[in-house]
Protein backbone atom coordinates (compact mmCIF):
# COMPACT_ATOMS: atom_id res chain seq x y z
CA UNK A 1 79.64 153.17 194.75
CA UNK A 2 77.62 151.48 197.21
CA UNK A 3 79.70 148.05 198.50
CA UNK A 4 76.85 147.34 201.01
CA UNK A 5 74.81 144.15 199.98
CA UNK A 6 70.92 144.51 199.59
CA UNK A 7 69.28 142.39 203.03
CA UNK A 8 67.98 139.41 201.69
CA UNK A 9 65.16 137.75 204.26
CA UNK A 10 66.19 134.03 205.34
CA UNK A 11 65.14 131.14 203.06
CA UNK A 12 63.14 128.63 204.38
CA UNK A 13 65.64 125.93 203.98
CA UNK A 14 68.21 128.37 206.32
CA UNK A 15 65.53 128.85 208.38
CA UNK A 16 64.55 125.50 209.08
CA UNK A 17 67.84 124.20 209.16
CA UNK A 18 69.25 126.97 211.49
CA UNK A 19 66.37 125.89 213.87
CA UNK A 20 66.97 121.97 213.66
CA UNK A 21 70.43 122.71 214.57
CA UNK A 22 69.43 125.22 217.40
CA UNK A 23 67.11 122.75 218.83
CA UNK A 24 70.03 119.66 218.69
CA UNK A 25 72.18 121.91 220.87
CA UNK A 26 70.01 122.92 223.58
CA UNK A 27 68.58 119.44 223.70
CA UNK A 28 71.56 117.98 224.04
CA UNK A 29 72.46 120.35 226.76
CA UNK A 30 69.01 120.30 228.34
CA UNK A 31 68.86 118.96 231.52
CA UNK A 32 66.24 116.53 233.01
CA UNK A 33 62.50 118.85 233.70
CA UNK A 34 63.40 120.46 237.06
CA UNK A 35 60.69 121.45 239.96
CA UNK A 36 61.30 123.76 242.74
CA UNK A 37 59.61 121.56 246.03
CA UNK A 38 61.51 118.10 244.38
CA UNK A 39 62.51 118.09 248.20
CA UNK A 40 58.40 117.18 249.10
CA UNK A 41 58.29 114.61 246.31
CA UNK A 42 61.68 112.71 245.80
CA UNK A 43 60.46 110.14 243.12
CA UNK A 44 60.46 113.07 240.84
CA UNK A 45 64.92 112.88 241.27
CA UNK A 46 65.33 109.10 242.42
CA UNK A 47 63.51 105.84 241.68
CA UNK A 48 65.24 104.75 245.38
CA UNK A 49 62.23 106.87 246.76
CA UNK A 50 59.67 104.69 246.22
CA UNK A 51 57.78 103.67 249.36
CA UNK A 52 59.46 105.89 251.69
CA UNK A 53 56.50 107.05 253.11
CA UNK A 54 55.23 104.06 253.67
CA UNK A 55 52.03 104.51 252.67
CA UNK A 56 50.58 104.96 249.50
CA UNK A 57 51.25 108.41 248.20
CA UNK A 58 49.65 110.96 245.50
CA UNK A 59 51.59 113.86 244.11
CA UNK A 60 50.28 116.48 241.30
CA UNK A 61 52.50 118.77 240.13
CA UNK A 62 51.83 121.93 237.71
CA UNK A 63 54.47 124.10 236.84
CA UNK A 64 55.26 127.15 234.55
CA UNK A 65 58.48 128.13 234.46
CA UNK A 66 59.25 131.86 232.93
CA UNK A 67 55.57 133.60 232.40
CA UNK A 68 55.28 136.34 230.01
CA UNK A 69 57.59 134.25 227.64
CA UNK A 70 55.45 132.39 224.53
CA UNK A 71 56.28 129.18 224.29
CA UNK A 72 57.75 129.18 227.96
CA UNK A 73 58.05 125.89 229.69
CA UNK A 74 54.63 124.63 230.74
CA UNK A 75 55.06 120.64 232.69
CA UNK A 76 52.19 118.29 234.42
CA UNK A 77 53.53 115.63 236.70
CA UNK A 78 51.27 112.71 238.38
CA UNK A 79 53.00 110.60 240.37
CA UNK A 80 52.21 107.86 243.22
CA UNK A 81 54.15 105.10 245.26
CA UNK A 82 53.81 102.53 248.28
CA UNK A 83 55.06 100.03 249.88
CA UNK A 84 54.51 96.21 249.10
CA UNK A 85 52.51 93.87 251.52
CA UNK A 86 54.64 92.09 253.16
CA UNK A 87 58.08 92.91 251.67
CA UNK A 88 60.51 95.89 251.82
CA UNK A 89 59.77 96.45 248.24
CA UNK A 90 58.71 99.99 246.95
CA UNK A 91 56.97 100.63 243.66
CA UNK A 92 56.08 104.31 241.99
CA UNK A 93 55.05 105.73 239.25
CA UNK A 94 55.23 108.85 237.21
CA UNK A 95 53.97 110.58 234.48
CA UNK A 96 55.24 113.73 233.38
CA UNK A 97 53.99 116.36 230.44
CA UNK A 98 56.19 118.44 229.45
CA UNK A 99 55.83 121.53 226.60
CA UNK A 100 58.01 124.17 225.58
CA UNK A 101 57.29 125.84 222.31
CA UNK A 102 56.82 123.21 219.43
CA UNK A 103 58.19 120.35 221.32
CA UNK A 104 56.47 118.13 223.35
CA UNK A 105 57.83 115.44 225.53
CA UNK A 106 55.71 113.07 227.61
CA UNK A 107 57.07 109.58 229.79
CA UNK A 108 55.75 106.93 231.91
CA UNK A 109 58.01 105.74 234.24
CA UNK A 110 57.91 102.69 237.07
CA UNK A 111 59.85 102.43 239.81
CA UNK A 112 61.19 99.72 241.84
CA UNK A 113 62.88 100.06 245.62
CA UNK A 114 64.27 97.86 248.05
CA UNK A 115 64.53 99.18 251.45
CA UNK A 116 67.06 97.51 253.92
CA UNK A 117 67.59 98.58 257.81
CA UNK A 118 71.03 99.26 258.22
CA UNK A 119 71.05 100.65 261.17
CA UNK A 120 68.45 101.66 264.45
CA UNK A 121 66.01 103.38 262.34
CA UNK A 122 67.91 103.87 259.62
CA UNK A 123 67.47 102.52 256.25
CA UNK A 124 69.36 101.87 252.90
CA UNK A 125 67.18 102.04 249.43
CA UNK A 126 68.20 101.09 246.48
CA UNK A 127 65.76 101.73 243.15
CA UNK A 128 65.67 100.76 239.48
CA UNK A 129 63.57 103.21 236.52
CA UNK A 130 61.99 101.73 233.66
CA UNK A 131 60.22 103.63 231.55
CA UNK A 132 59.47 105.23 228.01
CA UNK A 133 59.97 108.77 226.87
CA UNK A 134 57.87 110.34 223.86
CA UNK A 135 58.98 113.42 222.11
CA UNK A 136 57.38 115.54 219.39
CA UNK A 137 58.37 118.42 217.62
CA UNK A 138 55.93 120.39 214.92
CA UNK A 139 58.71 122.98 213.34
CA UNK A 140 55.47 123.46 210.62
CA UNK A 141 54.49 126.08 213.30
CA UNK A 142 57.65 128.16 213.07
CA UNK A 143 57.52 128.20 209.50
CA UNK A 144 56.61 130.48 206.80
CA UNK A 145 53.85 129.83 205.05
CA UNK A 146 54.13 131.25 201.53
CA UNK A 147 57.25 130.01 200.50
CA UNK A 148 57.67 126.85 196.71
CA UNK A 149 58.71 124.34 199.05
CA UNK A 150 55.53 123.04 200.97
CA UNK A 151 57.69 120.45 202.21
CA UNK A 152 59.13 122.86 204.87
CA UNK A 153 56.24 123.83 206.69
CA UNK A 154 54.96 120.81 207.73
CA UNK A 155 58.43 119.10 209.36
CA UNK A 156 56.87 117.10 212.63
CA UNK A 157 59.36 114.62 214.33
CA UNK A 158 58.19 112.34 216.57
CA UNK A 159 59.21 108.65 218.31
CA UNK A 160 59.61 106.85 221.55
CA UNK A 161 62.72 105.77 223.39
CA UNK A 162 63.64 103.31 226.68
CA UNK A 163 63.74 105.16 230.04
CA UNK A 164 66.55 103.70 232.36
CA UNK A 165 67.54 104.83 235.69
CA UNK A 166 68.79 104.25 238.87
CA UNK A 167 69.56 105.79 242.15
CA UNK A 168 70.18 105.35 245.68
CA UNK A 169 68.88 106.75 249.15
CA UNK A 170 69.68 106.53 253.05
CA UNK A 171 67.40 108.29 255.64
CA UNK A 172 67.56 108.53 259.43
CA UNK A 173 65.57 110.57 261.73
CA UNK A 174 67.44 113.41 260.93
CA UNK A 175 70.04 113.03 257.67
CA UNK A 176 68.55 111.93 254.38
CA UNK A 177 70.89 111.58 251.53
CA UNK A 178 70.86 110.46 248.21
CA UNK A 179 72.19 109.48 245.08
CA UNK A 180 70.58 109.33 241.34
CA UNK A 181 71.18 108.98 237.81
CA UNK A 182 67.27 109.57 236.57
CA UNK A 183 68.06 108.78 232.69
CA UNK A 184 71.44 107.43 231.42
CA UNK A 185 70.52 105.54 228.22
CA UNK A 186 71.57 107.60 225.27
CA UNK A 187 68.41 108.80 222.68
CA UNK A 188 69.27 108.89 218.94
CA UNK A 189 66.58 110.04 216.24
CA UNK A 190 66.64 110.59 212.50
CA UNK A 191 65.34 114.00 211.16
CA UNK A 192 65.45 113.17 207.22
CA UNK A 193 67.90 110.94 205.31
CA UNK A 194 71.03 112.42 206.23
CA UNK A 195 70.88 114.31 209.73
CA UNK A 196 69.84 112.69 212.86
CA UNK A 197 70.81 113.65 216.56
CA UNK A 198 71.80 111.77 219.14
CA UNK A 199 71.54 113.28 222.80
CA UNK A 200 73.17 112.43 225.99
CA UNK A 201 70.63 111.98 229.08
CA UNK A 202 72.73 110.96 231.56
CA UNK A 203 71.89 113.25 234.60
CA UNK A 204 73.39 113.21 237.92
CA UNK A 205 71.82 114.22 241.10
CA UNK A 206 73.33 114.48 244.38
CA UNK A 207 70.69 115.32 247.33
CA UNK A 208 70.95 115.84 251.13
CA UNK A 209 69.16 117.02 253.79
CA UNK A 210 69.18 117.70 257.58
CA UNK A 211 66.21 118.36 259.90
CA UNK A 212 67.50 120.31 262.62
CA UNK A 213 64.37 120.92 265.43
CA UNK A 214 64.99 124.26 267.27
CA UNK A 215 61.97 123.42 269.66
CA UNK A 216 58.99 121.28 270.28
CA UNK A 217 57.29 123.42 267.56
CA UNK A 218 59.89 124.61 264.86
CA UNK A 219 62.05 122.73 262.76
CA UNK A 220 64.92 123.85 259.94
CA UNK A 221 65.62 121.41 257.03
CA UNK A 222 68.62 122.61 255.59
CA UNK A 223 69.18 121.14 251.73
CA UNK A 224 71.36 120.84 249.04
CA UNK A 225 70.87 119.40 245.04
CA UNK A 226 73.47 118.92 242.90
CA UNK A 227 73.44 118.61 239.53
CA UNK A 228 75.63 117.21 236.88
CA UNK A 229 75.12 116.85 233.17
CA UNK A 230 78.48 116.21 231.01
CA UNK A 231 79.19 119.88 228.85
CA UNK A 232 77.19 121.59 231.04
CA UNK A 233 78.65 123.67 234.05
CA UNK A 234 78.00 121.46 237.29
CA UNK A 235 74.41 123.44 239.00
CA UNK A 236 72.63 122.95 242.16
CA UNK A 237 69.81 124.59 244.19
CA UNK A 238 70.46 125.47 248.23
CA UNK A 239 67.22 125.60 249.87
CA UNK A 240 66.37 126.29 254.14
CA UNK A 241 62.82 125.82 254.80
CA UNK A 242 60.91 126.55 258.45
CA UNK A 243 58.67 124.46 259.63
CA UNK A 244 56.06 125.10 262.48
CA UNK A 245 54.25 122.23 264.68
CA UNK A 246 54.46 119.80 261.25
CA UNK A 247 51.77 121.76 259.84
CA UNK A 248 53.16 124.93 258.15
CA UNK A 249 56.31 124.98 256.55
CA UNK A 250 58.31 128.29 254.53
CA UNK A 251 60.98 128.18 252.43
CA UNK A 252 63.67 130.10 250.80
CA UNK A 253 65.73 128.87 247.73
CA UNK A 254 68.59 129.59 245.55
CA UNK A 255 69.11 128.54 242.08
CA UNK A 256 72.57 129.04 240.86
CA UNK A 257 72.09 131.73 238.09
CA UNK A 258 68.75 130.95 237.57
CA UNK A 259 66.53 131.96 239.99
CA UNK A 260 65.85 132.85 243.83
CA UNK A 261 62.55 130.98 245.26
CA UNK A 262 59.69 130.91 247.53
CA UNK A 263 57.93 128.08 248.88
CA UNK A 264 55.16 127.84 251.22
CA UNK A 265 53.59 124.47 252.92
CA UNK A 266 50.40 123.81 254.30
CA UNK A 267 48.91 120.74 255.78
CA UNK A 268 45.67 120.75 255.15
CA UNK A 269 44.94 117.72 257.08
CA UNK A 270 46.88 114.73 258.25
CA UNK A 271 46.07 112.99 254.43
CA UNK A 272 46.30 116.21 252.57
CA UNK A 273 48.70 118.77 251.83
CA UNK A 274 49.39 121.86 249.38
CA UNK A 275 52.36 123.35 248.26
CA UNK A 276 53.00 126.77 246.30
CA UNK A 277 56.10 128.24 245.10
CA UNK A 278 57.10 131.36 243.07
CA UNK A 279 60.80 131.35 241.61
CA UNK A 280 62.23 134.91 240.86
CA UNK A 281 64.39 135.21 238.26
CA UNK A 282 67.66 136.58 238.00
CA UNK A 283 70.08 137.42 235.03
CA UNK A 284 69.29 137.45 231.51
CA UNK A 285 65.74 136.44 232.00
CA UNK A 286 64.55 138.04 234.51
CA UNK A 287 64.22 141.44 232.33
CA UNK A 288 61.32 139.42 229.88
CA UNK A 289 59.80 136.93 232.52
CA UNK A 290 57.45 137.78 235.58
CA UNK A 291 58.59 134.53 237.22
CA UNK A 292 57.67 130.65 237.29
CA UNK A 293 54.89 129.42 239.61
CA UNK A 294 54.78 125.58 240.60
CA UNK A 295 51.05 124.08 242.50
CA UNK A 296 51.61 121.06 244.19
CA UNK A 297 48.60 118.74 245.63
CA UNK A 298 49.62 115.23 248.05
CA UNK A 299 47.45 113.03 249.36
CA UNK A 300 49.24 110.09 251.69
CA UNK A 301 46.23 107.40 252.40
CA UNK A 302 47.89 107.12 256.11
CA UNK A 303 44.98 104.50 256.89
CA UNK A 304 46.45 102.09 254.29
CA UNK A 305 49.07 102.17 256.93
CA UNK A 306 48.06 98.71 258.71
CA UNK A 307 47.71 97.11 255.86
CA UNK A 308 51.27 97.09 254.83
CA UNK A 309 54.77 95.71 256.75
CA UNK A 310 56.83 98.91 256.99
CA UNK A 311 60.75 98.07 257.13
CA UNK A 312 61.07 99.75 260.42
CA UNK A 313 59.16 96.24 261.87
C-alpha cells in the first residue's frame, strides 16, 4: 500500500495568500531604498543636509541593485537643495522611484534646514522631512490565470501615506557627522475586509566622516553608516575613498553581508560631476546576480553663489 499522498499544485487562494503574507514580512523588515555614493549626496539619508553646499545643487541617481535577477530592485532618485537668500535656512527636495517586482513605491519629499555656526567654521544643522509616500502592488501578475475565482488575479493595492522625518548634522573642515531618522511615522493599509498590515518605518542612520589630506594633491575620507531598523540585525557600510587634486576620487566599500563596492569620481568641471559604482555581491546572492550598478549625475550652479548669504558670513 502506497501511504504517499498524490502532489496536489497550490490553489490560488494559498497562493495568493502565501504571497500577501510573504510580502507583509519583508516589508515590514525592509529597510529605507539604500544607494552606494549616499556619502556624495546626503539629502538622500538626512533632511539636515539641505543647503550644505551652499549653492543650489542637482543630483540624479539610477540604480539597479542585483542584475540577472527578474524583478530585481530597479530605483530613480531626483533630488535638489540650496540655501535661502538671506537666512541660514536650507530647503531640498527629493523624488525617488522605486520598483521591485510587482510593487511600486514612489515619494516626494521637502526638506527644511537650519544651519547655525557653532564654532570657527563649524556649523550645526538641524532638518525637518515632510513628505508623501505612494505604494502599489499588482499581485494579478503573479497569478494564475485559469483558475473559477477571477477575483484572484486581479488583486492591486494601492494608497498614499505622510512622510515624516528628521535628522541632524555637524561639519567642520575636516569631521562631518550626522544623525537621522528618514521615516518614523508608522504606515497601516487594508488588503480586503479582514487583513491589513501595518509596517514600522522608523529607520536610523548614524553617519561620519573624516577627510584626512596626505598632500597638497591627495586626500582620504574615511566613512562609516550605520543602520538601525527595530527586528532587523543593526547593518552599516565602511567605505575609504582617494581623492586626487579635488578632481578624481576612488573608492572602496564594504557592505556588511551584502556586498563589497566600487566607486569612481570624476569632476567633469567645476559645476559638473559623475559618479559610477559597481557593488559585488557576496553570500547567498552573489551565486544568481552579476552585481548592482548605481549612475550618478550633479550639477552645483556655483555662480548662484553671490546671490545667496552662506552661514560661514
Amino acid at each position: 500500500m502506497n501511504n504517499n499522498k498524490p502532489y496536489r499544485p497550490l490553489t490560488k487562494t494559498t497562493l495568493s495568500l502565501l504571497i500577501l503574507f510573504s510580502v507583509a514580512f519583508i516589508a515590514n523588515a525592509q529597510q529605507k531604498v539604500q544607494f552606494t555614493q549616499y556619502m556624495f549626496n546626503g539629502l538622500v539619508i538626512n533632511p539636515a543636509y539641505a543647503g550644505v553646499d551652499e549653492a543650489l545643487n542637482l543630483t540624479f541617481i539610477q540604480r539597479k541593485q542585483w542584475s540577472g535577477i527578474e524583478g530585481s530592485p530597479s530605483t530613480q532618485s531626483l533630488s535638489g537643495h540650496t540655501l535661502v537668500k538671506k537666512k541660514h535656512l536650507g530647503l531640498g527636495m527629493s523624488i525617488v522611484n522605486d520598483k521591485i517586482g510587482v510593487h511600486r513605491n514612489f515619494s516626494a519629499l521637502t526638506s527644511f534646514a537650519y544651519h547655525l555656526n557653532v564654532a570657527e567654521k563649524s556649523y550645526l544643522s538641524a532638518g525637518l522631512q515632510v513628505g508623501i509616500n505612494n505604494r502599489r502592488s499588482n499581485y494579478g501578475q503573479v497569478m494564475p490565470n485559469n483558475g473559477t475565482d477571477p477575483r484572484l488575479n486581479d488583486v492591486p493595492i494601492a494608497y498614499t501615506s505622510l512622510d515624516l522625518g528628521l535628522g541632524f548634522y555637524f561639519r567642520s573642515p575636516r569631521l562631518h557627522v550626522g544623525f537621522s531618522v528618514p521615516q518614523f511615522l508608522p504606515e497601516q493599509f487594508t488588503l480586503n475586509d479582514t487583513i491589513s498590515v501595518k509596517l514600522s518605518r522608523a529607520n536610523y542612520f548614524l553617519f561620519t566622516k573624516y577627510i584626512i589630506p596626505l598632500s597638497e594633491t591627495i586626500d582620504l575620507e574615511p566613512s562609516m553608516l550605520l543602520k538601525y531598523l527595530k527586528d532587523v540585525p543593526l547593518s552599516f557600510d565602511i567605505n575609504l575613498n582617494m581623492t586626487y587634486r579635488k578632481v578624481l576620487t576612488m573608492g572602496l566599500s564594504y557592505r556588511k553581508n551584502e556586498s563589497v563596492d566600487f566607486m569612481l569620481k570624476a569632476q567633469i568641471t567645476p559645476q559638473f560631476q559623475f559618479g559610477y559604482s559597481y557593488d559585488y555581491g557576496i553570500g547567498e546572492v552573489s551565486s544568481v546576480s552579476t552585481g548592482s550598478h548605481e549612475l550618478m549625475l550633479n550639477y552645483v550652479f556655483r555662480y548662484t553663489q553671490s546671490k545667496v548669504i552662506s552661514p560661514r558670513q
